[in-house]
Protein backbone atom coordinates (compact mmCIF):
# COMPACT_ATOMS: atom_id res chain seq x y z
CA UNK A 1 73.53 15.02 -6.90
CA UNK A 2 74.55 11.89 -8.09
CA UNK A 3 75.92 10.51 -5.00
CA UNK A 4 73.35 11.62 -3.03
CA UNK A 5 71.22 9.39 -5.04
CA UNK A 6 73.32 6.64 -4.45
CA UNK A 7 73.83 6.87 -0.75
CA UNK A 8 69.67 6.93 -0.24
CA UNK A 9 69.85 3.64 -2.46
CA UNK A 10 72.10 1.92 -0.97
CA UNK A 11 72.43 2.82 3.03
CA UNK A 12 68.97 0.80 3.98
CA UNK A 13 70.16 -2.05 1.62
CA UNK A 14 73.74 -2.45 3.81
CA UNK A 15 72.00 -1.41 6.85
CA UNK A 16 69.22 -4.64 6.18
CA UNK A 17 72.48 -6.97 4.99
CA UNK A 18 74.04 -5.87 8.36
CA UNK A 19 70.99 -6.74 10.71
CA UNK A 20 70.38 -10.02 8.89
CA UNK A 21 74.00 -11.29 9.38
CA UNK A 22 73.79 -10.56 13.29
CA UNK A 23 70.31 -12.36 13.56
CA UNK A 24 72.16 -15.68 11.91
CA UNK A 25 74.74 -15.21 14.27
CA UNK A 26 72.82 -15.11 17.41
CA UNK A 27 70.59 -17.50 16.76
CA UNK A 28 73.24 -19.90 15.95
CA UNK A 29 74.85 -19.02 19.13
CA UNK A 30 71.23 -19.74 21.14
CA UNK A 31 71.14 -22.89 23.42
CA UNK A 32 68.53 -25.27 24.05
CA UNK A 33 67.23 -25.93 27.42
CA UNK A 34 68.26 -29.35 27.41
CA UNK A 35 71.69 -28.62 26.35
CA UNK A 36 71.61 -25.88 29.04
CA UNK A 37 70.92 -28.96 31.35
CA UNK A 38 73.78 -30.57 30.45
CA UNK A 39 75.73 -28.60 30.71
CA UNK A 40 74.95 -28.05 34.49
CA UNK A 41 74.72 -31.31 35.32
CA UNK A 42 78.44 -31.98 33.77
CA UNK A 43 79.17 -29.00 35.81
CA UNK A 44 77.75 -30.68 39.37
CA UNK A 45 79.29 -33.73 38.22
CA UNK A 46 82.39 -31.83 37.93
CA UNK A 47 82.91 -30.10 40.91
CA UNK A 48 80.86 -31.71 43.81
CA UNK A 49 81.11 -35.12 43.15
């Protein structure tokens, strides 16, 4: 009984921990559009110049 108790305690709180971690980590990983820009414009320079 007691580790049933313990699992219902503490599933949602790793669960939450989990989800929160992968939020930071994708919005670190987002670009801005004028970094996206660059980046394409590098690219033309790049390539077809």
């Amino acid at each position: 009984m007691i580790m049933n108790y313990e699992i219902i305690i503490f599933t949602p709180i790793f669960s939450l921990l989990i989800g929160f971690i992968v939020l930071r980590i994708l919005k670190k990983r987002k670009r801005s559009a004028k970094s996206i820009y660059k980046l394409i414009d590098d690219l033309e320079k790049k390539y077809i110049y």
